[in-house]
PDB file of N, CA and C in Angstrom:
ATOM      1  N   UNK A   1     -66.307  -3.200 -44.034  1.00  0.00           N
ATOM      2  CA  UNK A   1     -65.135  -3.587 -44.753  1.00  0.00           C
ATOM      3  C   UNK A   1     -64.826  -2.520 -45.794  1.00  0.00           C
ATOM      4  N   UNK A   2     -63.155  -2.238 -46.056  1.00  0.00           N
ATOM      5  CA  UNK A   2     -63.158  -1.310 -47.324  1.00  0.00           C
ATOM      6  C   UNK A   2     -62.096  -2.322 -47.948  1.00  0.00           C
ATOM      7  N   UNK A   3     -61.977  -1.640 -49.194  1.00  0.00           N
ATOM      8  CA  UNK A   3     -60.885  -2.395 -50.034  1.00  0.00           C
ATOM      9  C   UNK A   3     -60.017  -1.698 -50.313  1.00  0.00           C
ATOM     10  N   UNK A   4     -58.714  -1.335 -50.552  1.00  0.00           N
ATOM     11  CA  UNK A   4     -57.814  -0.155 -51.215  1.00  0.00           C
ATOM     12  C   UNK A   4     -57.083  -0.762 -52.254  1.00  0.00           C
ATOM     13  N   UNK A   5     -57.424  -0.890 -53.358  1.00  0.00           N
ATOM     14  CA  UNK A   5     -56.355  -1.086 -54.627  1.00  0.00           C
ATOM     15  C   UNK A   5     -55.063  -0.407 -54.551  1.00  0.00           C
ATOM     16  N   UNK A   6     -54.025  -1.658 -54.350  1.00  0.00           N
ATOM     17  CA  UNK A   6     -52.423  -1.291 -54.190  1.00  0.00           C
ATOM     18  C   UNK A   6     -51.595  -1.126 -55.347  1.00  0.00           C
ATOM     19  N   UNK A   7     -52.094  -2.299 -56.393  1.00  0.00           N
ATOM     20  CA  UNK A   7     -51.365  -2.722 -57.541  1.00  0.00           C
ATOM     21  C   UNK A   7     -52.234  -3.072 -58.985  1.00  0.00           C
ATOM     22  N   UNK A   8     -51.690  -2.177 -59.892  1.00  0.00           N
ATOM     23  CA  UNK A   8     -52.673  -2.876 -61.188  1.00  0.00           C
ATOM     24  C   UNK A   8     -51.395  -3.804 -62.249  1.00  0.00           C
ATOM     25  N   UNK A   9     -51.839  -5.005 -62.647  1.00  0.00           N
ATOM     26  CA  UNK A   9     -51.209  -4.990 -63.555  1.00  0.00           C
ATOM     27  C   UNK A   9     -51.784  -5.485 -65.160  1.00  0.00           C
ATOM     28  N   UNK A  10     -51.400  -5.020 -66.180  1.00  0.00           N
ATOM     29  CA  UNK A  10     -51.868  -4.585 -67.624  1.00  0.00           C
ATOM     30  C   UNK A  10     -51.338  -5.654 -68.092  1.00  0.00           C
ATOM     31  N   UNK A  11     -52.302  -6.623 -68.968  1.00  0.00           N
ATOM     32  CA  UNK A  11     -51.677  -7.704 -69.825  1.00  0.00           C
ATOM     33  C   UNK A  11     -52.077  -7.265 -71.211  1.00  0.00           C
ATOM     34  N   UNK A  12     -51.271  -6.526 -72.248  1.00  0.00           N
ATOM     35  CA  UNK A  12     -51.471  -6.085 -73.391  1.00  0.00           C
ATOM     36  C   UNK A  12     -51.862  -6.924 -74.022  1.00  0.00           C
ATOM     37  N   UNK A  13     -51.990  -8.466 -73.984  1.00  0.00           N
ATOM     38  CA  UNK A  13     -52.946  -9.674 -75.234  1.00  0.00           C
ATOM     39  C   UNK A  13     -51.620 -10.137 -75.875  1.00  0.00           C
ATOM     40  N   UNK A  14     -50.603  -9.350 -76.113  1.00  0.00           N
ATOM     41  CA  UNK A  14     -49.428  -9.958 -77.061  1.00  0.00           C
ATOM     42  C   UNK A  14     -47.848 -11.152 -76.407  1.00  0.00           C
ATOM     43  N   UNK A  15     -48.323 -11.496 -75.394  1.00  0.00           N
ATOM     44  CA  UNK A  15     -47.425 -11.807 -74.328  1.00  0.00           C
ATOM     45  C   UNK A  15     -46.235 -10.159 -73.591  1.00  0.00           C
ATOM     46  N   UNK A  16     -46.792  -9.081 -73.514  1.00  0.00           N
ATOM     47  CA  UNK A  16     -46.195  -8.501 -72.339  1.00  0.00           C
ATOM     48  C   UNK A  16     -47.115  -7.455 -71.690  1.00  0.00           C
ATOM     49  N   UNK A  17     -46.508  -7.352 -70.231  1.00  0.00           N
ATOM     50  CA  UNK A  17     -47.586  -6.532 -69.612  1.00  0.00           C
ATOM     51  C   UNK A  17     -46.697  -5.774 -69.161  1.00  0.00           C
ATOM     52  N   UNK A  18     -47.022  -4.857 -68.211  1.00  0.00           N
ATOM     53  CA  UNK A  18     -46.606  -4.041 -66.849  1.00  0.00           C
ATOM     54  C   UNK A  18     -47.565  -4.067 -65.375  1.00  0.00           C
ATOM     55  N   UNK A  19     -46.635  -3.356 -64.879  1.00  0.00           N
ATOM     56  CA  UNK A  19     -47.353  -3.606 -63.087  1.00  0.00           C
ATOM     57  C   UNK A  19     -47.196  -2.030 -63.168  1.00  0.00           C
ATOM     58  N   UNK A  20     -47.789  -1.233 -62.362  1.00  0.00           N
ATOM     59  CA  UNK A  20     -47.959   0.291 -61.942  1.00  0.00           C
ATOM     60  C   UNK A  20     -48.645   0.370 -60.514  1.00  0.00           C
ATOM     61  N   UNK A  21     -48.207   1.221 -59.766  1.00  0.00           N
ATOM     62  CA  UNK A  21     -49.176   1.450 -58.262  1.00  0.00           C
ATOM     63  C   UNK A  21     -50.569   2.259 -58.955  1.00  0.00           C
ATOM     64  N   UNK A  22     -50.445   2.852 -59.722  1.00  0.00           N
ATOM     65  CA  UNK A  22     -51.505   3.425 -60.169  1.00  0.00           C
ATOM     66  C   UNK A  22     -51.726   3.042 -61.547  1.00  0.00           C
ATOM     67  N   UNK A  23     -53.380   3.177 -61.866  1.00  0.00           N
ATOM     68  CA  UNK A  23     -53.978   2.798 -62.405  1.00  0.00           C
ATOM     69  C   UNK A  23     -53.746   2.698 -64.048  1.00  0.00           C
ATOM     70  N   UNK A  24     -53.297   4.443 -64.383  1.00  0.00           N
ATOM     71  CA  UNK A  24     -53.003   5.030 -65.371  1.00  0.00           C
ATOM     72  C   UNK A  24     -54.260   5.906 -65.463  1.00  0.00           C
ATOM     73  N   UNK A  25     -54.251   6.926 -66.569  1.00  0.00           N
ATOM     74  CA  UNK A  25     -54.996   8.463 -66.621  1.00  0.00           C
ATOM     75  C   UNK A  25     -55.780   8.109 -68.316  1.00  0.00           C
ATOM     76  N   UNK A  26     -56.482   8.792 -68.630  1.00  0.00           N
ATOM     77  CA  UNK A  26     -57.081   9.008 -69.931  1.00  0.00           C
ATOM     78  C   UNK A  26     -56.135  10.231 -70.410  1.00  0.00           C
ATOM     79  N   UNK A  27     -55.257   9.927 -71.482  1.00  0.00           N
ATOM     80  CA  UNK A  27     -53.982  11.080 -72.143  1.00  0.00           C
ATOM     81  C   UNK A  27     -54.528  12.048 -72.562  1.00  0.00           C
ATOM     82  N   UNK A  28     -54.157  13.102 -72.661  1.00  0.00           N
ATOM     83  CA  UNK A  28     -54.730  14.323 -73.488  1.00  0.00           C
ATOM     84  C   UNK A  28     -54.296  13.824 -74.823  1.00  0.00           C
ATOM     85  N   UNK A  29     -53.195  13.000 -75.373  1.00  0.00           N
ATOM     86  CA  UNK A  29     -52.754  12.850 -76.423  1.00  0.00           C
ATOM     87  C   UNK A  29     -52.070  11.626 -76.187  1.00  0.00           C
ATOM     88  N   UNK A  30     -52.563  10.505 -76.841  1.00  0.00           N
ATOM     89  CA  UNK A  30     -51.749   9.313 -76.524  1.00  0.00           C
ATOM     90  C   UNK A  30     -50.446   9.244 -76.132  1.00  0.00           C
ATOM     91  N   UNK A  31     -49.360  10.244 -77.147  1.00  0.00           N
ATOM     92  CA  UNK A  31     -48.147   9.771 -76.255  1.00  0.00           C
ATOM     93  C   UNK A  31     -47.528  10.567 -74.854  1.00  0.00           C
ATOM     94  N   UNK A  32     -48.884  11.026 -74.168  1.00  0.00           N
ATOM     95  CA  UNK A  32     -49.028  11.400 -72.626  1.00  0.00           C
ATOM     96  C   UNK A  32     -49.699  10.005 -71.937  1.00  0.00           C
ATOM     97  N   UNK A  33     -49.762   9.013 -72.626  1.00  0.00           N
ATOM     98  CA  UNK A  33     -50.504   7.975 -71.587  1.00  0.00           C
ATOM     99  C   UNK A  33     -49.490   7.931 -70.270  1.00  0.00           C
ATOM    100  N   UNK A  34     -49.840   8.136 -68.636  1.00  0.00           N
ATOM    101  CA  UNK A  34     -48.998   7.026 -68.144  1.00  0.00           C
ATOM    102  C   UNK A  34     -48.607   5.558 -67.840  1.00  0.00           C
ATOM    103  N   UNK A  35     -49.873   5.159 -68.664  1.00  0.00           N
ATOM    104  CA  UNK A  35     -49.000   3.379 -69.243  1.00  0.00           C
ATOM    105  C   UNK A  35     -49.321   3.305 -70.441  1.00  0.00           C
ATOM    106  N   UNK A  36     -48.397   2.844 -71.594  1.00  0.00           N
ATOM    107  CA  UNK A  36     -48.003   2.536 -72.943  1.00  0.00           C
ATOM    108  C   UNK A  36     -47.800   1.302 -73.198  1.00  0.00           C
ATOM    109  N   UNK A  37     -48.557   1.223 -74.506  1.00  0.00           N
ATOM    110  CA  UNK A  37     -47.972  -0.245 -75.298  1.00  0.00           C
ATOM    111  C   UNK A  37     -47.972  -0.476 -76.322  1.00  0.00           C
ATOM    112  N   UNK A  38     -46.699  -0.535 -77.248  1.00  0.00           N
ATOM    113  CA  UNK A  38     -46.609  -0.338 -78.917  1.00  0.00           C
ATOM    114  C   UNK A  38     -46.512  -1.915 -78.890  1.00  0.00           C
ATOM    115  N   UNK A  39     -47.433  -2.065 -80.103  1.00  0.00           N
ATOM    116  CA  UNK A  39     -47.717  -3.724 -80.506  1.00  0.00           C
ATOM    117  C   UNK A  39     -46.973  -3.463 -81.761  1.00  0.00           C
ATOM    118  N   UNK A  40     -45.673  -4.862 -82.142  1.00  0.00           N
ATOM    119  CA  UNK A  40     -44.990  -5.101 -83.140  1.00  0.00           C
ATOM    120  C   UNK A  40     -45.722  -5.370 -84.260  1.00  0.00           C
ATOM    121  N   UNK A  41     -46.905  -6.041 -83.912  1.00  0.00           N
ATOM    122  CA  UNK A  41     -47.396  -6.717 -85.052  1.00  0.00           C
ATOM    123  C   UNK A  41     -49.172  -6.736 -85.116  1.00  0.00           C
ATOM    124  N   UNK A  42     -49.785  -7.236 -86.522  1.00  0.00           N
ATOM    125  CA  UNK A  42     -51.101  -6.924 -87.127  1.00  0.00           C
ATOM    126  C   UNK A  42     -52.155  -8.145 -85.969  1.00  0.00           C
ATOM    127  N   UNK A  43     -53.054  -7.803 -85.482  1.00  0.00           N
ATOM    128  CA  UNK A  43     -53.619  -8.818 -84.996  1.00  0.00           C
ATOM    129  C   UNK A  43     -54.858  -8.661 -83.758  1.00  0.00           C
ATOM    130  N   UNK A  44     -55.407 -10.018 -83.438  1.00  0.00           N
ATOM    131  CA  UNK A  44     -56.575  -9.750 -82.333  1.00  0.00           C
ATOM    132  C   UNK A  44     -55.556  -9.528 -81.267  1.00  0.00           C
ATOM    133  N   UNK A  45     -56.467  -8.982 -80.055  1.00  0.00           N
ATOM    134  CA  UNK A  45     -55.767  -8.599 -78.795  1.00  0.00           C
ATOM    135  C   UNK A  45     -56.675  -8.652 -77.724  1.00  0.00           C
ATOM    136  N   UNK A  46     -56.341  -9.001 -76.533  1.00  0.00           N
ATOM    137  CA  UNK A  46     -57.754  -8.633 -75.801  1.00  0.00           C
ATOM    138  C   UNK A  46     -56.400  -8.732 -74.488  1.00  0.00           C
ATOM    139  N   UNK A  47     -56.823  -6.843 -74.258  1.00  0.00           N
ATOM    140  CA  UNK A  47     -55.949  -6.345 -72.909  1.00  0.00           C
ATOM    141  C   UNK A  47     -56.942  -6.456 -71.655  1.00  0.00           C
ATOM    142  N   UNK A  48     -55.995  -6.907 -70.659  1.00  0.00           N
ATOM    143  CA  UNK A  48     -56.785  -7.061 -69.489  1.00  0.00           C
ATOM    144  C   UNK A  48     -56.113  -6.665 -68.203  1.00  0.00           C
ATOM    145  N   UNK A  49     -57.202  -6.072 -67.301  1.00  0.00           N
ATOM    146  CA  UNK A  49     -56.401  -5.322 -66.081  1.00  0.00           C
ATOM    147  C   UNK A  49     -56.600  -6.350 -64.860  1.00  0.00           C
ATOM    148  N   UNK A  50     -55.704  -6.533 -63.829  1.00  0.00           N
ATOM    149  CA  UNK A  50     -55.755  -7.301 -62.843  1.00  0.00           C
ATOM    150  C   UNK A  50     -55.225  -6.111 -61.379  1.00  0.00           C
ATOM    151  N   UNK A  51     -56.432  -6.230 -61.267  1.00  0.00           N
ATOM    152  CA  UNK A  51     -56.391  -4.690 -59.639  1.00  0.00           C
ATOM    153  C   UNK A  51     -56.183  -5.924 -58.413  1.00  0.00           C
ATOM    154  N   UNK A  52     -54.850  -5.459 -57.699  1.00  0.00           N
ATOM    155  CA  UNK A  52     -54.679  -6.310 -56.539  1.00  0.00           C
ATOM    156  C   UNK A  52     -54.877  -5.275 -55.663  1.00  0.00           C
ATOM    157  N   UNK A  53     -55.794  -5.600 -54.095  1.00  0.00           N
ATOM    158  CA  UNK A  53     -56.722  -5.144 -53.186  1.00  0.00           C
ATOM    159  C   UNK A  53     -55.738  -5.496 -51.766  1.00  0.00           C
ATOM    160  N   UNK A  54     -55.971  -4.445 -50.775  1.00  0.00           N
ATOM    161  CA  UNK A  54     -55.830  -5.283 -49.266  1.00  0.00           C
ATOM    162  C   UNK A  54     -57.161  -4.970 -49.100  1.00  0.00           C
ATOM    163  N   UNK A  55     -57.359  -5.187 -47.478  1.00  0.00           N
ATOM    164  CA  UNK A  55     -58.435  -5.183 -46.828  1.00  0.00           C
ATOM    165  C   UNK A  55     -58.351  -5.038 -45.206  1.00  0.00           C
ATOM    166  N   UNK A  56     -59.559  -3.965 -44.979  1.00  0.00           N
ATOM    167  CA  UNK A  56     -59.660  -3.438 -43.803  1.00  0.00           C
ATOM    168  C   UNK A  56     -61.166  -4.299 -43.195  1.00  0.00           C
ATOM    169  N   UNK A  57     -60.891  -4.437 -41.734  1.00  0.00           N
ATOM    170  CA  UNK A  57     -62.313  -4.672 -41.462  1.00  0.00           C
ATOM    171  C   UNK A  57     -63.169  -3.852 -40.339  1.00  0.00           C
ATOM    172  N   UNK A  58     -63.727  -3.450 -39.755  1.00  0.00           N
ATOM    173  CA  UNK A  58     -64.488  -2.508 -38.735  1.00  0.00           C
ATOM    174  C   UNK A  58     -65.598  -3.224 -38.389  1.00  0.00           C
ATOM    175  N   UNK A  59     -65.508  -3.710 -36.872  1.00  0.00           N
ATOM    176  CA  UNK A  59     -66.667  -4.982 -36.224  1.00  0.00           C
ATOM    177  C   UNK A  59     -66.853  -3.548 -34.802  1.00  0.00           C
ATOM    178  N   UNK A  60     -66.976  -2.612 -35.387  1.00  0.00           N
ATOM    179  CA  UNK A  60     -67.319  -1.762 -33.701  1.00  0.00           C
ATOM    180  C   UNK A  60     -65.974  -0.956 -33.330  1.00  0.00           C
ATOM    181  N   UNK A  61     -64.854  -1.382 -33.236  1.00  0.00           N
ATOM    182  CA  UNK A  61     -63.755  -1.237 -32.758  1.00  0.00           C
ATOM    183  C   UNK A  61     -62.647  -0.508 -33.483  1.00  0.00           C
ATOM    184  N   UNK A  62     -62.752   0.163 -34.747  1.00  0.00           N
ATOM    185  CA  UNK A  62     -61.672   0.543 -35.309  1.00  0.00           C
ATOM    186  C   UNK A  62     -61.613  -0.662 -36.178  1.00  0.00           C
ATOM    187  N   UNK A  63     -60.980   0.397 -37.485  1.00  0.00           N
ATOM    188  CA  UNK A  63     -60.494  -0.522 -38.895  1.00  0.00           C
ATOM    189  C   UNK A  63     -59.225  -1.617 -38.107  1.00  0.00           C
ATOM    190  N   UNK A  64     -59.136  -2.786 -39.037  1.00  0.00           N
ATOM    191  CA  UNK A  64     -58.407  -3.833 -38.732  1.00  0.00           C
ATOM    192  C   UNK A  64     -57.985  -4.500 -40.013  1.00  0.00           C
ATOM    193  N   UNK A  65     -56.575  -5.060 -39.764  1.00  0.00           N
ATOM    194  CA  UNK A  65     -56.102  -5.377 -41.163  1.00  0.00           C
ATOM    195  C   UNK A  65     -56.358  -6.693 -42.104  1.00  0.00           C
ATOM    196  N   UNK A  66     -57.089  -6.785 -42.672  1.00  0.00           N
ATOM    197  CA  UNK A  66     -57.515  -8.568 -43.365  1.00  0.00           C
ATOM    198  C   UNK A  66     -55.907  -8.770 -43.845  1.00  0.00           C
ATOM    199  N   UNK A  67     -55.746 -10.141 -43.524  1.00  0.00           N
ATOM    200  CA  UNK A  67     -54.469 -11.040 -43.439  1.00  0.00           C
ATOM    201  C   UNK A  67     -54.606 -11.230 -45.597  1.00  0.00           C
ATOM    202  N   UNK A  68     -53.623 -10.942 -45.912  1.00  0.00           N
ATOM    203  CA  UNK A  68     -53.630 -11.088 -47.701  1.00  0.00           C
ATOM    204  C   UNK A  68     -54.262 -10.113 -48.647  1.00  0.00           C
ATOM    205  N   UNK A  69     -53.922 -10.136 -49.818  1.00  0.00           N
ATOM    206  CA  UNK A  69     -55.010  -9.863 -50.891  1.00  0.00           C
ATOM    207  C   UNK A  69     -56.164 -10.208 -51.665  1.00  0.00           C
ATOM    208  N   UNK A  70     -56.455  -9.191 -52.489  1.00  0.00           N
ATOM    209  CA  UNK A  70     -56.965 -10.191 -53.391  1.00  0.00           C
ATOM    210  C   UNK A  70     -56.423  -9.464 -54.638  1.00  0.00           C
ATOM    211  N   UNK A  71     -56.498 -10.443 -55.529  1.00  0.00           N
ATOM    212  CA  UNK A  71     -56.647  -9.905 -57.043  1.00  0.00           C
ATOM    213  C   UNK A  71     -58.410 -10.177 -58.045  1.00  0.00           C
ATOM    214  N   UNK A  72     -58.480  -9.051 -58.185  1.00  0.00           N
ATOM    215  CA  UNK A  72     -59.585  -9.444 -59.528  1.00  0.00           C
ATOM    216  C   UNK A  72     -59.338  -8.410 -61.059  1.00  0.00           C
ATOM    217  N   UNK A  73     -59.524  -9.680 -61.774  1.00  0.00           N
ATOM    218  CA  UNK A  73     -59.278  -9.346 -63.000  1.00  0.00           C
ATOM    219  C   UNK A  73     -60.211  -8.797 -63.709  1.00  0.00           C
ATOM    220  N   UNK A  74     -59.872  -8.002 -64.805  1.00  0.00           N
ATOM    221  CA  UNK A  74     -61.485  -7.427 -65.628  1.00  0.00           C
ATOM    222  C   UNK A  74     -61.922  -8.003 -66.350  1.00  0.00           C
ATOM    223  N   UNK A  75     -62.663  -8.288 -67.314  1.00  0.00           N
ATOM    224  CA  UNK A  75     -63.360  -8.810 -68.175  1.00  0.00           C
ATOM    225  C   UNK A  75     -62.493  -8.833 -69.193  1.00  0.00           C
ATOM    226  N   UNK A  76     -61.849  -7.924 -69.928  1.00  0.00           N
ATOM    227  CA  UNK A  76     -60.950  -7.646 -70.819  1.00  0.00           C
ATOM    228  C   UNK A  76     -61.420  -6.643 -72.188  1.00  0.00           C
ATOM    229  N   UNK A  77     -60.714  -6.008 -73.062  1.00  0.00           N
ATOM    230  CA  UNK A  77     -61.157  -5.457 -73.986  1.00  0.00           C
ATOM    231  C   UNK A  77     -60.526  -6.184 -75.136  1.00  0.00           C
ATOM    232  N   UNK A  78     -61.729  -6.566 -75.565  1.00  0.00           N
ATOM    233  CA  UNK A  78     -60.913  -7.296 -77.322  1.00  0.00           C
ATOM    234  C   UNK A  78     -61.035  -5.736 -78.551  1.00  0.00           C
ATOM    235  N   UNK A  79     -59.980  -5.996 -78.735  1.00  0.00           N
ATOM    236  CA  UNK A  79     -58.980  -5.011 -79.929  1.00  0.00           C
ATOM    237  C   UNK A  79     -58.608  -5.447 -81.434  1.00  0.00           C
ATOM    238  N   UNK A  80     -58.620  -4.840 -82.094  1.00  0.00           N
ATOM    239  CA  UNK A  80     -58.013  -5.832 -83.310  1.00  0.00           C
ATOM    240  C   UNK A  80     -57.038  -4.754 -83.772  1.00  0.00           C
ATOM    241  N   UNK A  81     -55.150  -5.026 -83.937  1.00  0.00           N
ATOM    242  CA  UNK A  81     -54.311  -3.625 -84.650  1.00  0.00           C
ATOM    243  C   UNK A  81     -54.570  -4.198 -85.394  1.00  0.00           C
ATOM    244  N   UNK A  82     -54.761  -2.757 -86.364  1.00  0.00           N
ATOM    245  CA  UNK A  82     -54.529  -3.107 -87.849  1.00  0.00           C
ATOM    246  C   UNK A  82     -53.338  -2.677 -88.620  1.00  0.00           C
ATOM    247  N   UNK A  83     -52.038  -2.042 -87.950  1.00  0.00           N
ATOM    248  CA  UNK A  83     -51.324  -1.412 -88.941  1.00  0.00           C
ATOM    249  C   UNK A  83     -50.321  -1.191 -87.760  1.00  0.00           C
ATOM    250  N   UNK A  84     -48.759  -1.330 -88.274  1.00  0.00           N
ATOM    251  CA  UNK A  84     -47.941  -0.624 -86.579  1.00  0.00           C
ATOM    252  C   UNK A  84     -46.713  -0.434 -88.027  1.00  0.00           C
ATOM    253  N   UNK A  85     -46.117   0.716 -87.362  1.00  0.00           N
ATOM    254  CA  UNK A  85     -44.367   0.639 -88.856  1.00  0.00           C
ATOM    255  C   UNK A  85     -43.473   0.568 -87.870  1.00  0.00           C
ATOM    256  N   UNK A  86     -42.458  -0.336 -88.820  1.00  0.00           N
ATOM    257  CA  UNK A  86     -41.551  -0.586 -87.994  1.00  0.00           C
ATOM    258  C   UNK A  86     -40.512   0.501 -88.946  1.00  0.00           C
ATOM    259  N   UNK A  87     -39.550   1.344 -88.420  1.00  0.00           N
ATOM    260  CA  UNK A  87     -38.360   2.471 -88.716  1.00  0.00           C
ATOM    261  C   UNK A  87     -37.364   1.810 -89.192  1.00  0.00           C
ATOM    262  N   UNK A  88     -36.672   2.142 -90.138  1.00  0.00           N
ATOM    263  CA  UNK A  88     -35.271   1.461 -90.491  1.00  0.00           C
ATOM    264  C   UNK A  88     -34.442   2.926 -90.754  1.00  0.00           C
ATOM    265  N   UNK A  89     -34.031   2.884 -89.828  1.00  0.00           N
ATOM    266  CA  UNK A  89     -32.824   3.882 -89.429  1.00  0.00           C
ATOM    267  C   UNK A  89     -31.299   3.672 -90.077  1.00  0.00           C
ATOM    268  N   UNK A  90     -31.133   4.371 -91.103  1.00  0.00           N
ATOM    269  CA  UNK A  90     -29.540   4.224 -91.507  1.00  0.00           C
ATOM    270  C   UNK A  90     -28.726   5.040 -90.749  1.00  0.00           C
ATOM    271  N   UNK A  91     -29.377   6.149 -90.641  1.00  0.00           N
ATOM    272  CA  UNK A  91     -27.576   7.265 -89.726  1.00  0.00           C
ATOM    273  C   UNK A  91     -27.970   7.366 -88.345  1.00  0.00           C
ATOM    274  N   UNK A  92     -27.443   7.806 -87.514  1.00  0.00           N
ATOM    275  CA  UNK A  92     -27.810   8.321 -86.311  1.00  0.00           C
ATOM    276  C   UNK A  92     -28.590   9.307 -86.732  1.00  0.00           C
ATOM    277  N   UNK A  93     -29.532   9.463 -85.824  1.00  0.00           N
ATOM    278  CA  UNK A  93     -30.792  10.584 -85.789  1.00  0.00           C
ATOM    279  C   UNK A  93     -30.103  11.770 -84.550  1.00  0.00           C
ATOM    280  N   UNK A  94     -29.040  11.233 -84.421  1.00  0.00           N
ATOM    281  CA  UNK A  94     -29.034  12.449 -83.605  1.00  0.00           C
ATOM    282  C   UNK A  94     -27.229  13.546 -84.386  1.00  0.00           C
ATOM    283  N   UNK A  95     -26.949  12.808 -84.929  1.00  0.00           N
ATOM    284  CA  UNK A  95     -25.389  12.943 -86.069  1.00  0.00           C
ATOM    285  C   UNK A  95     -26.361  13.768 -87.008  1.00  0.00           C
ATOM    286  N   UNK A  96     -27.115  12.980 -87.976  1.00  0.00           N
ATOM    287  CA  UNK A  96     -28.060  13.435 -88.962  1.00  0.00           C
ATOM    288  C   UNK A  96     -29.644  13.108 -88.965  1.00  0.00           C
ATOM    289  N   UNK A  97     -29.923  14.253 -88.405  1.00  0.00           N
ATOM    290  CA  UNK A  97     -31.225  14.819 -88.318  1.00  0.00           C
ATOM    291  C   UNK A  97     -32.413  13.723 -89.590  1.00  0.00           C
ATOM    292  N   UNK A  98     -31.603  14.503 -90.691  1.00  0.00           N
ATOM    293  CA  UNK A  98     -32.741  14.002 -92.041  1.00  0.00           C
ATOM    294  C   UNK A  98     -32.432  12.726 -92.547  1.00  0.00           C
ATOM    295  N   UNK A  99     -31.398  11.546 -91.833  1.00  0.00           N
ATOM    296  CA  UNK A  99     -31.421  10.844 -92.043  1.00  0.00           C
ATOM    297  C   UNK A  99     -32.834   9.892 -92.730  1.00  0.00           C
ATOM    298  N   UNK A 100     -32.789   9.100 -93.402  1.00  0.00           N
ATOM    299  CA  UNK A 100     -34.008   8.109 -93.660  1.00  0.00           C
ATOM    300  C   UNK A 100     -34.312   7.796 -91.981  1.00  0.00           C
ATOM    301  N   UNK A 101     -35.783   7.540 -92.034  1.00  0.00           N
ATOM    302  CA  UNK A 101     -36.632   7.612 -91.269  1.00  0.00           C
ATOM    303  C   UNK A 101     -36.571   8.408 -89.636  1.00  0.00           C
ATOM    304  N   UNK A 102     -35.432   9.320 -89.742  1.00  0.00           N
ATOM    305  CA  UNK A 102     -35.346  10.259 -88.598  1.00  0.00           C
ATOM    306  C   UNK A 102     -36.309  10.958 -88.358  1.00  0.00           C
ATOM    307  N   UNK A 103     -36.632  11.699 -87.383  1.00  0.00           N
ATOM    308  CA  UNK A 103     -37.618  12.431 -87.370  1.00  0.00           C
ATOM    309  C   UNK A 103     -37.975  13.987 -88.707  1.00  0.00           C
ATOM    310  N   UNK A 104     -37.048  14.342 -89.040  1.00  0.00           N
ATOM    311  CA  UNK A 104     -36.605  15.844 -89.837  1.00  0.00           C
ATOM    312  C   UNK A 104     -36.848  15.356 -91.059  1.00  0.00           C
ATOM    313  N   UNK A 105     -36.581  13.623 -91.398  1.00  0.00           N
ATOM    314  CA  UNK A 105     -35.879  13.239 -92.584  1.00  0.00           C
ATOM    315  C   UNK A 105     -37.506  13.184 -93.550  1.00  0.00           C
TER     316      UNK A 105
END
């Protein structure tokens, strides 16, 4: 029997997740992750991955296709944020650069 992971999907702990065909990478710099998740607010968290599987089987004869999936979930990682800012933007950042909390500003 083999298994091939088709689908992961990411439950960030805060009520939202994402689905990805792939897994996601370790970033050279966080905002290179290819999956992201900015939390609004201060608090416990515990993110958890759910890898959905098909399945092959080989009785002598060549691989064969198992009828469904599966899903298994991970254990989870408990997190605690401690700090997130939220921007209050008065001008356009792109009109004026140094606006309050623009990037320049």
């Amino acid at each position: 029997m083999r298994a091939t992971p088709i689908e992961f999907h990411w439950d960030f702990g805060d009520g939202n997740s994402t689905s990805a065909k792939s897994p996601g990478r370790e970033p050279s710099h966080p905002q290179y992750g290819s999956i992201t998740h900015t939390y609004g607010d201060k608090g416990d968290r515990t993110v958890t991955l759910t890898t959905v599987y098909t399945g092959e089987y080989n009785y002598g004869g060549g691989w064969s296709p198992i009828v469904g999936t599966a899903a298994v979930q991970s254990d989870g990682l408990s997190m605690t944020v401690y700090r997130y800012h939220t921007y209050r933007v008065e001008d356009d950042c792109n009109e004026n650069p140094s606006g309050t909390d623009c990037a320049a500003g």
